[in-house]
N, C-alpha and C. Protein backbone atom coordinates (compact mmCIF):
# COMPACT_ATOMS: atom_id res chain seq x y z
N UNK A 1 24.79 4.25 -23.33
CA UNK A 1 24.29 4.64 -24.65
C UNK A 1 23.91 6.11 -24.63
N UNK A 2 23.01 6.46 -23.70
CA UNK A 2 22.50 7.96 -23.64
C UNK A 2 23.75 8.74 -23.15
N UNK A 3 24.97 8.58 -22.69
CA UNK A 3 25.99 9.67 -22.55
C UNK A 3 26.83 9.44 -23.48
N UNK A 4 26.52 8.19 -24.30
CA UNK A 4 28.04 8.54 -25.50
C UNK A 4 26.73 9.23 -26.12
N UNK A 5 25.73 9.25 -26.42
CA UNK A 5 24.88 10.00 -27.33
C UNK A 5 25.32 12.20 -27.12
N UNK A 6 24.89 12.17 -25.81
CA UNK A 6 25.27 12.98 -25.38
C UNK A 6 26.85 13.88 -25.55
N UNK A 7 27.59 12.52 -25.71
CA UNK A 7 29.23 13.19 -25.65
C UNK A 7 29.28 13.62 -27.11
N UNK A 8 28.74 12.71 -28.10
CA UNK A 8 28.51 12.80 -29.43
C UNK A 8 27.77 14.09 -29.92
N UNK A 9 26.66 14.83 -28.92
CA UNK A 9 26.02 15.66 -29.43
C UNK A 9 27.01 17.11 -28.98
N UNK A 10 28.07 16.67 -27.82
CA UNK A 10 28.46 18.06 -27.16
C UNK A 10 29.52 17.82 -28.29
N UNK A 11 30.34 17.25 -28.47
CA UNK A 11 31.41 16.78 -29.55
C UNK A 11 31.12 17.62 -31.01
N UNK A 12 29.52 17.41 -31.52
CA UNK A 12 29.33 17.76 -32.69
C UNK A 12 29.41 19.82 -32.50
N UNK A 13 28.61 20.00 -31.26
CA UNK A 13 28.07 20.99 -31.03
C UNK A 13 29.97 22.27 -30.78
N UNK A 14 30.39 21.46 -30.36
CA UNK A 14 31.85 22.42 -30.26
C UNK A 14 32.66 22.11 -31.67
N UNK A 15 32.78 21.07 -32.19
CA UNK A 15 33.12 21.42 -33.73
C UNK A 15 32.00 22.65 -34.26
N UNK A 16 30.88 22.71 -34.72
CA UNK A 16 30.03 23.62 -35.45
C UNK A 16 30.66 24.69 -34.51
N UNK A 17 31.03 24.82 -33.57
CA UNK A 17 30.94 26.12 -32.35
C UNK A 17 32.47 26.72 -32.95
N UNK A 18 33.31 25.15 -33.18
CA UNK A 18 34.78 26.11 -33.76
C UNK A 18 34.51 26.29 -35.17
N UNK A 19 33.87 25.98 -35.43
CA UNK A 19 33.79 25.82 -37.19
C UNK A 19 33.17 27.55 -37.70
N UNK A 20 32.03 27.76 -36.58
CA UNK A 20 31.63 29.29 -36.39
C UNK A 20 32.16 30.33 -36.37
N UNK A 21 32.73 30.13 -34.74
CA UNK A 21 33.52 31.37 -34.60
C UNK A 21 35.06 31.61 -35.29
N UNK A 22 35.09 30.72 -36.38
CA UNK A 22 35.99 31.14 -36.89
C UNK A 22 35.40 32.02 -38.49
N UNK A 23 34.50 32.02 -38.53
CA UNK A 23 33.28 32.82 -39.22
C UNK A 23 32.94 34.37 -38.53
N UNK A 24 32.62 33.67 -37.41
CA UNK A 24 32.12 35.00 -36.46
C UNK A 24 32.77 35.94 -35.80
N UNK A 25 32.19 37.44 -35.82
CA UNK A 25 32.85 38.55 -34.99
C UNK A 25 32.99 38.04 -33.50
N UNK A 26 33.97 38.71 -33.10
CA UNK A 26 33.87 38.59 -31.53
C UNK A 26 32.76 38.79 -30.61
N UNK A 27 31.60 40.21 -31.55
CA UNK A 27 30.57 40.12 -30.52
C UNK A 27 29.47 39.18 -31.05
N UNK A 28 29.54 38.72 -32.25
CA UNK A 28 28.59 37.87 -32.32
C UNK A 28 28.87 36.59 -31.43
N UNK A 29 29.95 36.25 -31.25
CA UNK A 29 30.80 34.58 -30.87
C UNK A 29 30.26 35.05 -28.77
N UNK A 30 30.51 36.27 -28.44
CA UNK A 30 29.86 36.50 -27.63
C UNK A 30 28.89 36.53 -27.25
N UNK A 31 27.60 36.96 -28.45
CA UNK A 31 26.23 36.63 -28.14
C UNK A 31 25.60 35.68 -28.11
N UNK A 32 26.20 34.55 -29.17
CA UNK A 32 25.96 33.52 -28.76
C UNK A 32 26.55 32.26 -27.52
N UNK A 33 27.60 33.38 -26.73
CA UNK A 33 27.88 32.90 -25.28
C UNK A 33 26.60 32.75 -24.85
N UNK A 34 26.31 34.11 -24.27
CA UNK A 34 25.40 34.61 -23.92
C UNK A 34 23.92 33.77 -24.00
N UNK A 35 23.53 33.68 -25.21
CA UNK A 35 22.76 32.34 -25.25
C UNK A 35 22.59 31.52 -25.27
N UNK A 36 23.54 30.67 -25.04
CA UNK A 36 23.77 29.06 -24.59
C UNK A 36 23.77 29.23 -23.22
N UNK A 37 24.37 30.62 -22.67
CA UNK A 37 24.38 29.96 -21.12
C UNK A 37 23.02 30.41 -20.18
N UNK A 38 22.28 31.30 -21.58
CA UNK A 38 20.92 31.77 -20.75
C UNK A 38 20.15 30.11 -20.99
N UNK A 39 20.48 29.30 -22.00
CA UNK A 39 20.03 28.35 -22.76
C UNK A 39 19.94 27.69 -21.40
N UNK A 40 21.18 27.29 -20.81
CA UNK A 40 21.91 26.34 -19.89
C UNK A 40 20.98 26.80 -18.57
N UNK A 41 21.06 28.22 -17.96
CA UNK A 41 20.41 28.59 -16.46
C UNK A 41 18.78 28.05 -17.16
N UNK A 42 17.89 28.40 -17.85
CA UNK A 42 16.76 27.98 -18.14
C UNK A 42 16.69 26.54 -17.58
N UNK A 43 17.75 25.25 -18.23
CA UNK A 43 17.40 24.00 -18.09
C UNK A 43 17.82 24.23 -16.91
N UNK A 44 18.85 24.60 -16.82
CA UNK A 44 18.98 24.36 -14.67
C UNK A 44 17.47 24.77 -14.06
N UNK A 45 17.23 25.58 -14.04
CA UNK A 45 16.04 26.51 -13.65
C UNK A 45 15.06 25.00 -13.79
N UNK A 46 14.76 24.69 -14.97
CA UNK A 46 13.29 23.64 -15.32
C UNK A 46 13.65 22.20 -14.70
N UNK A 47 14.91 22.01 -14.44
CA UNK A 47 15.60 20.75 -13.38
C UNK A 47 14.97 20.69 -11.84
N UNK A 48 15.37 22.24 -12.01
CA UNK A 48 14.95 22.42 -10.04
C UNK A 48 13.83 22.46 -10.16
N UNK A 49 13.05 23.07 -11.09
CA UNK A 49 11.33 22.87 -10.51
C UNK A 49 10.50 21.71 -10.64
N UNK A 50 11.36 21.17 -11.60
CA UNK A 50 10.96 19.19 -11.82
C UNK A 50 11.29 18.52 -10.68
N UNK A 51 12.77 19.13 -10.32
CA UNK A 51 12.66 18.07 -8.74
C UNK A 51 12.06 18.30 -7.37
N UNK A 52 11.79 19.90 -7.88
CA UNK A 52 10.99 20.39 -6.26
C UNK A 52 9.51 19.40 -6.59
N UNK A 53 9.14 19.79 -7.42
CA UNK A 53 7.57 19.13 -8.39
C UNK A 53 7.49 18.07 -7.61
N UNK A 54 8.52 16.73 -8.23
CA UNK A 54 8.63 15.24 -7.96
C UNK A 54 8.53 15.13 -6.01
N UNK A 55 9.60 16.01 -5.56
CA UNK A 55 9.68 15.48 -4.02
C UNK A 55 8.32 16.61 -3.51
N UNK A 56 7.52 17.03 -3.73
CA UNK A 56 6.14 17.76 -3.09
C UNK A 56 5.27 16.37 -3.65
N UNK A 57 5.36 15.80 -4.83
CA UNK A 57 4.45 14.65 -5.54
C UNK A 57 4.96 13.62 -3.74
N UNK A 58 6.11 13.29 -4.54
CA UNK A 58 6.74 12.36 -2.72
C UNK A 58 5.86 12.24 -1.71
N UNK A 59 6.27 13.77 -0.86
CA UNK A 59 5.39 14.25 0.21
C UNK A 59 4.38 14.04 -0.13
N UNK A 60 3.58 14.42 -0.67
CA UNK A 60 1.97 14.06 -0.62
C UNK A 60 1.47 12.39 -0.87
N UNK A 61 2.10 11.94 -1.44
CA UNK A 61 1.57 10.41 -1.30
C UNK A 61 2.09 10.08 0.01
N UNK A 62 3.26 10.13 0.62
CA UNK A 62 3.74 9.83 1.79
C UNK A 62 2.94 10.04 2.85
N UNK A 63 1.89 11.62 2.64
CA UNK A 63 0.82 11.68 3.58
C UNK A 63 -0.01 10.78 3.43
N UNK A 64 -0.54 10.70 1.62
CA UNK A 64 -1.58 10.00 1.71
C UNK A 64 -2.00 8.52 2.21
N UNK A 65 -0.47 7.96 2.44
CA UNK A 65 -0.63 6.65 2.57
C UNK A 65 -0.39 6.60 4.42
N UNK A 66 0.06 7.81 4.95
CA UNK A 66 0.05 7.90 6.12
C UNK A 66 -1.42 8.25 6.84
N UNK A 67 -2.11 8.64 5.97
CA UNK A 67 -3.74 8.96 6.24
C UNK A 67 -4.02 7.82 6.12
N UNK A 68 -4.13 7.00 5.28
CA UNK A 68 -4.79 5.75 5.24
C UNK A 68 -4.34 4.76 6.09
N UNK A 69 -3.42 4.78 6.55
CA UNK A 69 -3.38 3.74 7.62
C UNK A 69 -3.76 4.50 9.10
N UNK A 70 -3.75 5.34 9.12
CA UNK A 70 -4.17 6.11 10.39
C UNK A 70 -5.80 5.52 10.45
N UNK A 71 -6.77 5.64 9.46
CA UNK A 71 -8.02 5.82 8.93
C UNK A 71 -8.46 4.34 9.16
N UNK A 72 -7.37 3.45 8.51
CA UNK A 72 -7.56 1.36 9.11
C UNK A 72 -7.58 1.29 10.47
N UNK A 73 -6.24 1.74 10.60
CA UNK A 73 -6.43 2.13 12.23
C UNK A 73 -7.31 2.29 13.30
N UNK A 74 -8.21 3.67 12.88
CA UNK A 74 -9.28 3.95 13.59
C UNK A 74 -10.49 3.19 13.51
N UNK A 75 -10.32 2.80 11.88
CA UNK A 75 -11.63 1.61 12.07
C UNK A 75 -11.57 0.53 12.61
N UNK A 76 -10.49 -0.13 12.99
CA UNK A 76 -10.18 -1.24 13.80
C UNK A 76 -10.40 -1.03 15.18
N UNK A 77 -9.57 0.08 15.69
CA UNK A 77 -10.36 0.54 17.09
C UNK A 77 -12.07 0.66 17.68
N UNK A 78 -12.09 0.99 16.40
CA UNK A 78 -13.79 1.19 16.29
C UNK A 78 -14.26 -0.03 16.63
N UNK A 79 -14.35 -0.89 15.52
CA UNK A 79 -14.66 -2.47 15.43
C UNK A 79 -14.52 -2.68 16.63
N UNK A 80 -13.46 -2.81 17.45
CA UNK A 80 -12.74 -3.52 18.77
C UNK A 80 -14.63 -3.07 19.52
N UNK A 81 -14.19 -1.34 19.97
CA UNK A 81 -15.23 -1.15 20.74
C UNK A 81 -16.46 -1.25 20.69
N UNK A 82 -17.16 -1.20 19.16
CA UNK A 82 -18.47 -1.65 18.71
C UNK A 82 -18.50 -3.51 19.45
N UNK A 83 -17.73 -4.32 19.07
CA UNK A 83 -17.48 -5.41 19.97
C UNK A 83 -17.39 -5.66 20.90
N UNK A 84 -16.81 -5.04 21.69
CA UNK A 84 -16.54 -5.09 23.11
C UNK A 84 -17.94 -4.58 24.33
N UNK A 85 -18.44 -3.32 23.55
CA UNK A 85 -19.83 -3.02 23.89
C UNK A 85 -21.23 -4.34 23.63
N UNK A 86 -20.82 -4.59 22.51
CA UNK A 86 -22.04 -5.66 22.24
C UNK A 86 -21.80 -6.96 23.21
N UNK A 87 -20.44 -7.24 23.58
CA UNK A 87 -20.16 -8.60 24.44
C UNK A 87 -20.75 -8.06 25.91
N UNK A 88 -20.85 -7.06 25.99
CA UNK A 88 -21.01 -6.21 27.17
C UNK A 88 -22.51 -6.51 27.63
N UNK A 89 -23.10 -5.94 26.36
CA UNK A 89 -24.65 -6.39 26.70
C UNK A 89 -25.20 -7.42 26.32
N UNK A 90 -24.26 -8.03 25.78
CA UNK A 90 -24.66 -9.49 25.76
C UNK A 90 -24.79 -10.20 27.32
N UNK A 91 -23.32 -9.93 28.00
CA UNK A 91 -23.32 -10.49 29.59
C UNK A 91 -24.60 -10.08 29.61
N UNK A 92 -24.89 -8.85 29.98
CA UNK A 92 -25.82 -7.95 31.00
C UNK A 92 -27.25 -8.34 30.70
N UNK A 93 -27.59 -9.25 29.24
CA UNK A 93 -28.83 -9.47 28.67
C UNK A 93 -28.99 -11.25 29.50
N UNK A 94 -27.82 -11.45 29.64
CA UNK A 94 -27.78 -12.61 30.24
C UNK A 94 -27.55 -12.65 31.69
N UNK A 95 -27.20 -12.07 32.25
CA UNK A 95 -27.14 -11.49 33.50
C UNK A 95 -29.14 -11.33 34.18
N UNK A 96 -29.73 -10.79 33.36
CA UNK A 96 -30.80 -10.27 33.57
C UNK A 96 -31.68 -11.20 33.67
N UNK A 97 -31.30 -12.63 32.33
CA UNK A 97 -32.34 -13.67 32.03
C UNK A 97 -31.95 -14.64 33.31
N UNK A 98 -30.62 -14.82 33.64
CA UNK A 98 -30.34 -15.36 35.04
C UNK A 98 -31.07 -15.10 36.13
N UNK A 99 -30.99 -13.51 36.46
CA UNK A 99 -32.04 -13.08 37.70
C UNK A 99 -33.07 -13.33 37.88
N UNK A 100 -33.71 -13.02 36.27
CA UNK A 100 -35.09 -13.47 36.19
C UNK A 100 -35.71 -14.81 36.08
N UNK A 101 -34.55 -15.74 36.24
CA UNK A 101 -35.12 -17.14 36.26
C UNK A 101 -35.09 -17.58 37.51
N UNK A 102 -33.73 -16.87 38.21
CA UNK A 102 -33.94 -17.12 39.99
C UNK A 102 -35.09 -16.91 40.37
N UNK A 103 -35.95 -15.64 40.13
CA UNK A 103 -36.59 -15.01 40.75
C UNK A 103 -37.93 -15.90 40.46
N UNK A 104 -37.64 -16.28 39.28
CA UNK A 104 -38.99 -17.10 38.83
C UNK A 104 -39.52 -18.69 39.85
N UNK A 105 -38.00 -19.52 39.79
CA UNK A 105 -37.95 -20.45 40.86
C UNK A 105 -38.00 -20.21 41.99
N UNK A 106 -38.07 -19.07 42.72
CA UNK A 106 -38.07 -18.53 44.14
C UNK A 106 -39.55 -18.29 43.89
N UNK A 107 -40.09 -17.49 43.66
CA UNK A 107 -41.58 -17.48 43.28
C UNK A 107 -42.44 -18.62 42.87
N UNK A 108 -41.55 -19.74 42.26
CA UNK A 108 -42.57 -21.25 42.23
C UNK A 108 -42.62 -21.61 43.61
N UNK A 109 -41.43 -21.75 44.03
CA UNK A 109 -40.67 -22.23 45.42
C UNK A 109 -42.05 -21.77 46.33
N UNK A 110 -42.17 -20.51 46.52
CA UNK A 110 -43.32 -19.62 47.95
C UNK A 110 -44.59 -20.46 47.30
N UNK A 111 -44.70 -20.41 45.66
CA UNK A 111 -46.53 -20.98 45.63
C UNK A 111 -46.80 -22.65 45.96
């Protein structure tokens, strides 16, 4: 639909264009070369900076979502070792209440 629209608008646009320059001087039929194709580099021109635009938009979410899993990441590591420390002194709190109960029955034991 949007390129027969299109073929339809270039279609209309070169009839009016012959319909013109058969009106128009040579340098006018020239100046208005001239400005269709400055017309034309402009949209080229506003193409490329829309697509540089879009793929820098790209890149940056691509970081951003590469930050954020880096960031889960580290908090999971975290977690691990906040855990791993607490099981740690957990033994060692139990480790301690062990000794100290030996020590306690060895000391009933002598009285």
């Amino acid at each position: 639909q949007e390129m027969r629209t299109q073929e339809e608008m270039m279609r209309a646009a070169m009839e009016a264009g012959e319909k013109l320059a058969a009106e128009l001087t040579p340098e006018q039929i020239a100046q208005q070369e001239r400005e269709e194709a400055k017309k034309m580099a402009d949209a080229q021109r506003a193409a490329a900076i829309a697509a540089r635009e879009a793929a820098r938009a790209e890149a940056e979410a691509k970081d951003a979502a590469e930050r954020a899993q880096i960031e889960e990441e580290q908090k999971a590591k975290t977690a691990a070792l906040e855990a791993e420390a607490k099981a740690k002194e957990e033994e060692e709190a139990a480790a301690k209440a062990e000794a100290a109960r030996v020590r306690a029955e060895e000391i009933e034991k002598i009285r």
